[in-house]
N, C-alpha and C. Protein backbone atom coordinates (compact mmCIF):
# COMPACT_ATOMS: atom_id res chain seq x y z
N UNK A 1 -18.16 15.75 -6.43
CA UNK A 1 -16.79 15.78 -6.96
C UNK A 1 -16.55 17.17 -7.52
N UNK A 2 -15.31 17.49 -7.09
CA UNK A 2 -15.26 19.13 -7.61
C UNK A 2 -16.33 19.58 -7.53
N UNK A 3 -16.40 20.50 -6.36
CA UNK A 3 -17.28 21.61 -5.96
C UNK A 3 -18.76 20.95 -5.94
N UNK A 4 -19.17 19.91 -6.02
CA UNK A 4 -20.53 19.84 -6.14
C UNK A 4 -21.30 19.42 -4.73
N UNK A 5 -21.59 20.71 -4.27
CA UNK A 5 -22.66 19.93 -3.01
C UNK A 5 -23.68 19.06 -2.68
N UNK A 6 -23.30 17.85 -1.86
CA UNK A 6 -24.44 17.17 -1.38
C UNK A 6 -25.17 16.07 -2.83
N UNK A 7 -24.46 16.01 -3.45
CA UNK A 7 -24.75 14.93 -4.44
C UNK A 7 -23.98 13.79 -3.97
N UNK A 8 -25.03 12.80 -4.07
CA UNK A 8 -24.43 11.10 -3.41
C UNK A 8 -24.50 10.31 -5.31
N UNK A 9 -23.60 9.92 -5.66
CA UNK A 9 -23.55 8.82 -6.29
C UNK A 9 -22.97 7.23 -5.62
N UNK A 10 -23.89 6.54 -7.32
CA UNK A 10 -23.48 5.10 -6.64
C UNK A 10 -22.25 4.75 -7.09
N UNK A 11 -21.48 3.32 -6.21
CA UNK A 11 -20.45 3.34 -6.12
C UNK A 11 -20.12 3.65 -8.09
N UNK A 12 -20.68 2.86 -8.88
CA UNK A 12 -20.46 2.85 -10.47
C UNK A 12 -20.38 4.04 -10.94
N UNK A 13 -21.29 4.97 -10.62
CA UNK A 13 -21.60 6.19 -10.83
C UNK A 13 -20.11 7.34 -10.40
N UNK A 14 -19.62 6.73 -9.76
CA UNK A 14 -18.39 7.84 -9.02
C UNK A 14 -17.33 7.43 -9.80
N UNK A 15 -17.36 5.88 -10.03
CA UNK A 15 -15.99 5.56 -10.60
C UNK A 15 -15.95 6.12 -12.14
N UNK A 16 -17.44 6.26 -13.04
CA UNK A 16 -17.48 6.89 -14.22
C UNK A 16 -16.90 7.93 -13.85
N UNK A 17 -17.87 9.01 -13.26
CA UNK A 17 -17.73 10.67 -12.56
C UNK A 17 -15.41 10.67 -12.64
N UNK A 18 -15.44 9.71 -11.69
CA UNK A 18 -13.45 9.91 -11.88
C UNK A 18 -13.00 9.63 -12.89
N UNK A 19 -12.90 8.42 -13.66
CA UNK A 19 -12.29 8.08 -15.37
C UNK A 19 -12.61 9.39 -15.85
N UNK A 20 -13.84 10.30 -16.02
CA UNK A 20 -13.89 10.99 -16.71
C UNK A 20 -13.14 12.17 -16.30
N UNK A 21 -12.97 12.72 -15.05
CA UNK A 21 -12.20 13.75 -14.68
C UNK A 21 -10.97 13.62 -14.86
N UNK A 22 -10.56 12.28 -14.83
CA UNK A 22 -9.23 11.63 -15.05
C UNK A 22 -8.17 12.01 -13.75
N UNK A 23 -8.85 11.41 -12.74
CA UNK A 23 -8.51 11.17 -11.09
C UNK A 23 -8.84 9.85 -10.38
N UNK A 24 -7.78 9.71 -9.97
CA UNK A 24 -8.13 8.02 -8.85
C UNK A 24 -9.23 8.39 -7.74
N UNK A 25 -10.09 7.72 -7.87
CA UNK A 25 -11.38 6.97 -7.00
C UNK A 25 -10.22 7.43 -5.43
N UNK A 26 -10.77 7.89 -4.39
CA UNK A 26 -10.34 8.56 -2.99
C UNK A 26 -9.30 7.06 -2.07
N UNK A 27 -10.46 6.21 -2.58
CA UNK A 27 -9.55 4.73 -2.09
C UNK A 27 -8.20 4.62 -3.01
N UNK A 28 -7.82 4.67 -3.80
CA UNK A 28 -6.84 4.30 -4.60
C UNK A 28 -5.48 5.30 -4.38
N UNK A 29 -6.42 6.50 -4.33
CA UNK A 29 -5.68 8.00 -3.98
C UNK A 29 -4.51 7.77 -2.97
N UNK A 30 -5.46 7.21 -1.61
CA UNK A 30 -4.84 6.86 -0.22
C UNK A 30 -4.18 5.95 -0.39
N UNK A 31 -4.64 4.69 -1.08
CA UNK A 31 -3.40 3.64 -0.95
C UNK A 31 -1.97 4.08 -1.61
N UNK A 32 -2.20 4.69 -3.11
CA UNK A 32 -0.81 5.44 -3.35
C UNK A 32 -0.03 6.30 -2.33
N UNK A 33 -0.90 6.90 -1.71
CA UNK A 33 0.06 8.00 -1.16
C UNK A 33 0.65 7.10 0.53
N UNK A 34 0.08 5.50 0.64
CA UNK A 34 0.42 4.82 1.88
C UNK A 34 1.74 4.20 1.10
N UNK A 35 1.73 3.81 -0.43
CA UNK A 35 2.75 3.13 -0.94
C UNK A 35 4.24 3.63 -0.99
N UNK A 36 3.78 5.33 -1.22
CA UNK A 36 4.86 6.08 -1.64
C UNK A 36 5.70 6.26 -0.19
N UNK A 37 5.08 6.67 0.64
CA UNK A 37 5.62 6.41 1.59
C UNK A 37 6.23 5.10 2.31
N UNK A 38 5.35 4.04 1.94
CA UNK A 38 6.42 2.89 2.45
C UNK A 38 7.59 2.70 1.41
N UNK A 39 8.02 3.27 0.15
CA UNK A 39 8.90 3.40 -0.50
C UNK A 39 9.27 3.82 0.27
N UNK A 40 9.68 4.89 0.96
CA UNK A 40 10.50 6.11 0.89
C UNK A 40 10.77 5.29 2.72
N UNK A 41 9.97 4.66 3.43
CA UNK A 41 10.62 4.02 4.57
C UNK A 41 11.69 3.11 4.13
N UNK A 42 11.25 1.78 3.23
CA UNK A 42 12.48 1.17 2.76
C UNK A 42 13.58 1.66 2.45
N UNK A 43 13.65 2.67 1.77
CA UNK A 43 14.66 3.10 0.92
C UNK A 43 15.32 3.92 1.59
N UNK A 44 14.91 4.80 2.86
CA UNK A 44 15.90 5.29 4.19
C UNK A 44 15.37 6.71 3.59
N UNK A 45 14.76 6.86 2.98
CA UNK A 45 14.53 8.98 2.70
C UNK A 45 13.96 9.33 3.31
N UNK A 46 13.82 8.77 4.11
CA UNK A 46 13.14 9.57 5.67
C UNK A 46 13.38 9.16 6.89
N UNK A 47 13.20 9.91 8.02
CA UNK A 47 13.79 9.26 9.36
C UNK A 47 12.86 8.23 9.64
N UNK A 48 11.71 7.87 9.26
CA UNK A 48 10.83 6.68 9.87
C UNK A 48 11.56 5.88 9.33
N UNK A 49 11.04 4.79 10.76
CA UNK A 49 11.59 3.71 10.44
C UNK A 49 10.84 2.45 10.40
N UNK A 50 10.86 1.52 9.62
CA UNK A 50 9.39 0.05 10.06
C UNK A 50 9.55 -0.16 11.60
N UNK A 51 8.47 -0.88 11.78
CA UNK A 51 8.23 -0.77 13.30
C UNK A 51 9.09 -2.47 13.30
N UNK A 52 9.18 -2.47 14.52
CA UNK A 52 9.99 -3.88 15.05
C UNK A 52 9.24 -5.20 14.77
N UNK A 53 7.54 -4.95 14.47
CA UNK A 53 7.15 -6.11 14.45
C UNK A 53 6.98 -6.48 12.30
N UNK A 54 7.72 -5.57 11.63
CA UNK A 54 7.46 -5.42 10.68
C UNK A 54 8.84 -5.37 9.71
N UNK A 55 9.38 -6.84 9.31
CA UNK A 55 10.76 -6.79 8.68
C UNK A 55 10.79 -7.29 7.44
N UNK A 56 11.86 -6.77 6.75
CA UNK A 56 11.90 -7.31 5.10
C UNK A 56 11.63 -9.09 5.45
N UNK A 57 11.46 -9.92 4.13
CA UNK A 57 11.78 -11.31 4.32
C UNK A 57 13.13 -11.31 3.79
N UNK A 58 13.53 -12.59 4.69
CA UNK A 58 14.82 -12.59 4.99
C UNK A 58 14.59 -14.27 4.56
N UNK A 59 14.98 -14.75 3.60
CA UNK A 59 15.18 -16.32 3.32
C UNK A 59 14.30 -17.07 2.29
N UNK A 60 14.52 -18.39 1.54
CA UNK A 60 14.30 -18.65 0.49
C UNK A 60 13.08 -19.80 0.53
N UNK A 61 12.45 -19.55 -0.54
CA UNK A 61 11.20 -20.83 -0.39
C UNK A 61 11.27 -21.43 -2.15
N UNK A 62 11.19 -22.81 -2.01
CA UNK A 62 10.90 -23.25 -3.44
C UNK A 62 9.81 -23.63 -3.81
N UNK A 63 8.61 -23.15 -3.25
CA UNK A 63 7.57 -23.50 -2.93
C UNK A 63 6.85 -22.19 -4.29
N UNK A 64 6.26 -23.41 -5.36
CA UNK A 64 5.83 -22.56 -6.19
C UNK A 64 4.54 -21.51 -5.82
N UNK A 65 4.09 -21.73 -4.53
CA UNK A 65 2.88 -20.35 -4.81
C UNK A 65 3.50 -19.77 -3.73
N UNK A 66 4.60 -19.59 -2.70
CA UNK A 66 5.15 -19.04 -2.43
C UNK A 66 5.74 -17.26 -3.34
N UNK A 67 5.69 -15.96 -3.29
CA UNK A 67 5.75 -15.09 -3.91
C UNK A 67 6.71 -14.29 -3.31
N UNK A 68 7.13 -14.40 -1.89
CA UNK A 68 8.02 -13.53 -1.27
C UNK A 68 9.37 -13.39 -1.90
N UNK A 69 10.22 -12.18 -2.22
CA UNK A 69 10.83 -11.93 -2.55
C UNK A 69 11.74 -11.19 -1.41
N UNK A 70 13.33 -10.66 -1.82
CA UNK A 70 14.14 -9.49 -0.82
C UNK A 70 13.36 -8.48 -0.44
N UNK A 71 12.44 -7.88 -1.28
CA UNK A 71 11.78 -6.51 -0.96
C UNK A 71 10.40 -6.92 -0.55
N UNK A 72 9.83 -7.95 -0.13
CA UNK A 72 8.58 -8.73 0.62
C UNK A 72 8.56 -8.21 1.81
N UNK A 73 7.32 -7.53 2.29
CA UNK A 73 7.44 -7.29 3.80
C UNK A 73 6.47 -8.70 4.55
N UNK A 74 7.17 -8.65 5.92
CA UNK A 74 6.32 -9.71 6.33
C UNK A 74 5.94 -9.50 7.66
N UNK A 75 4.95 -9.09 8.45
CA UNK A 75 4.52 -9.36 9.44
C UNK A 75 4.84 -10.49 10.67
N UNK A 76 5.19 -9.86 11.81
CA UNK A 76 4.73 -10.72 13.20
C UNK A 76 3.74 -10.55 13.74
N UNK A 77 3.00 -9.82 13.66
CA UNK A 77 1.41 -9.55 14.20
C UNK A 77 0.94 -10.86 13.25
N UNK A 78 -0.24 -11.85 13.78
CA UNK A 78 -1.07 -12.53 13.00
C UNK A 78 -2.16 -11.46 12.80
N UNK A 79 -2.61 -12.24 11.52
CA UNK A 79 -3.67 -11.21 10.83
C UNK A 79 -4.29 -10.71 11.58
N UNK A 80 -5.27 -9.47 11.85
CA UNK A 80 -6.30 -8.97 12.70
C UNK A 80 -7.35 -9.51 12.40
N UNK A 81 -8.18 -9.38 13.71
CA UNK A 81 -9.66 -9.72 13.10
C UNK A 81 -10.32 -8.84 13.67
N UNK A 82 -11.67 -9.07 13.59
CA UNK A 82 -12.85 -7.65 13.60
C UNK A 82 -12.87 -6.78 14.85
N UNK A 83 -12.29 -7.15 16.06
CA UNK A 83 -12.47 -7.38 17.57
C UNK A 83 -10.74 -6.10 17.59
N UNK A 84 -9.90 -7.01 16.73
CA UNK A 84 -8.53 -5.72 16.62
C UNK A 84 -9.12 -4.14 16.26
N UNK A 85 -9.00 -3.22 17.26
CA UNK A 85 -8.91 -1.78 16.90
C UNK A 85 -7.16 -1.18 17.35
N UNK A 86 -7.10 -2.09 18.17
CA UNK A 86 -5.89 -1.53 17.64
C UNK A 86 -4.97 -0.85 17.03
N UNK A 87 -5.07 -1.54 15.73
CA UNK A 87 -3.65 -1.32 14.67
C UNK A 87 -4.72 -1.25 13.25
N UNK A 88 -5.72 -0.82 13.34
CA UNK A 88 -6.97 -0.91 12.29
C UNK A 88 -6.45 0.88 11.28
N UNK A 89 -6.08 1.62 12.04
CA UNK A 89 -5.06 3.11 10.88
C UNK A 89 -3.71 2.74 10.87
N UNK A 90 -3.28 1.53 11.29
CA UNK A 90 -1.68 1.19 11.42
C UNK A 90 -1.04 1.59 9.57
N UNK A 91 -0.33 2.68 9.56
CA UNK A 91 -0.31 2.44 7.84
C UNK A 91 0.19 1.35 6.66
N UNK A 92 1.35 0.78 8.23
CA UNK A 92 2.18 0.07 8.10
C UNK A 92 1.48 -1.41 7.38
N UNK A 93 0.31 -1.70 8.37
CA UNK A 93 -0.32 -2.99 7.89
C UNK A 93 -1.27 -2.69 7.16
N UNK A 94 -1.95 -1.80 7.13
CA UNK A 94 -3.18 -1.29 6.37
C UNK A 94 -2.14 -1.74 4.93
N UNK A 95 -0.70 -0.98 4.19
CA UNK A 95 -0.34 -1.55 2.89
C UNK A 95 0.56 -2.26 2.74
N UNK A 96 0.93 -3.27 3.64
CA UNK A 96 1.47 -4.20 3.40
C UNK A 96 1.19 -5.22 2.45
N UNK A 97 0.21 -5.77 1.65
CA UNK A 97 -0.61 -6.93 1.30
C UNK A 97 -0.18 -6.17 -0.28
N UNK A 98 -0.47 -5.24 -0.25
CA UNK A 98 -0.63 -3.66 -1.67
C UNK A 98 0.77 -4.18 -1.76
N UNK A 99 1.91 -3.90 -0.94
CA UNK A 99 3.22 -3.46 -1.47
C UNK A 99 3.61 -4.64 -1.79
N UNK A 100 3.58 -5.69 -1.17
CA UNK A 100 3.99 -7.02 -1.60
C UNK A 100 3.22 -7.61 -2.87
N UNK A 101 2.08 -7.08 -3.23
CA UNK A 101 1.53 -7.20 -4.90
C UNK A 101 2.24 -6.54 -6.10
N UNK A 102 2.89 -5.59 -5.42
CA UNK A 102 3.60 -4.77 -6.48
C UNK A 102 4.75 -5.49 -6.95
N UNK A 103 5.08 -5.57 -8.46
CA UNK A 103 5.87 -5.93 -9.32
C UNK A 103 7.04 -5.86 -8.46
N UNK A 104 7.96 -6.80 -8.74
CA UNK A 104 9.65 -6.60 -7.79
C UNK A 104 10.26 -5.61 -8.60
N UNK A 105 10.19 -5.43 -10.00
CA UNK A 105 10.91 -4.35 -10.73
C UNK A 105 10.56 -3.10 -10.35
N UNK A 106 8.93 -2.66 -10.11
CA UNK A 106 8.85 -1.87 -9.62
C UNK A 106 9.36 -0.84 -8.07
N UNK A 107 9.04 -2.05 -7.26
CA UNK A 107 9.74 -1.77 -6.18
C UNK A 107 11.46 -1.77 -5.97
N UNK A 108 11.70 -1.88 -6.78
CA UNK A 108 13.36 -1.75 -7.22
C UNK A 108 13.93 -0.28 -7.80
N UNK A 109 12.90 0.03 -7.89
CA UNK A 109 12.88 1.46 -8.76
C UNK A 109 14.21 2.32 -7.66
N UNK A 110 15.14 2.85 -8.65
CA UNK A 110 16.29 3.59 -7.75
C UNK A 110 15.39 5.27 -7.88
N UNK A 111 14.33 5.43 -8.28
CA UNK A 111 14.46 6.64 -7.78
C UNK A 111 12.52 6.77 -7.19
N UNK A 112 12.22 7.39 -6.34
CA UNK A 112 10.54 8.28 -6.37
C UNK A 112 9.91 7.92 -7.76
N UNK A 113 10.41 8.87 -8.38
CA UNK A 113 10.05 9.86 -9.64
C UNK A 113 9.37 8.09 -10.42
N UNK A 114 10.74 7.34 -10.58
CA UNK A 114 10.53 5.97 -11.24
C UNK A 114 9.45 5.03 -10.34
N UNK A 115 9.25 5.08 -8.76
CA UNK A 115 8.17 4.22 -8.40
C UNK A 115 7.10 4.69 -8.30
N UNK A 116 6.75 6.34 -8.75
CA UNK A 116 5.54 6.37 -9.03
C UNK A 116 4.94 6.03 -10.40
């Protein structure tokens, strides 16, 4: 970490090594920077667009462990399994599961600045 060659820590060991530098762990890093961007697809600030098999939810459930909300993404692909290479860097599905965990207030956020 920072500049240090060829030193392996264990997974515990790295996550101290980051708290203390006061930086997100490389996994966490990437999923933010997959989130910010699927912000910025929803929200039209960029020309990408979700792919066709990949649409807001659209309709209501009273079904208490039901969680989907307006800003819920939901898949037509069924889940992958080990055999899918496919769509395995798809960014789209790689944070889908992430964005739909995120708070609805959050994802409501009218600006960047506010959903990071």
């Amino acid at each position: 970490i920072l500049g240090e060659e060829y030193v392996k820590y264990s997974s515990f060991e790295y996550l101290v090594r980051c708290r203390n530098l006061r930086i997100l762990p490389l996994q966490y890093h990437l999923l933010s920077k997959d989130l910010v961007f699927l912000y910025k697809v929803i929200n039209d600030t960029i020309t990408t667009k979700l792919p066709n098999y990949i649409s807001l939810f659209e309709g209501s459930s009273r079904l208490r462990s039901c969680t989907l909300d307006s800003l819920s993404l939901v898949s037509a692909r069924p889940p992958r399994t080990d055999n899918d290479v496919s769509f395995r860097c798809n960014v789209f599905l790689r944070s889908l599961r992430a964005w739909n965990d995120i708070p609805l207030d959050i994802r409501e956020s009218e600006s960047l600045a506010l959903f990071k």
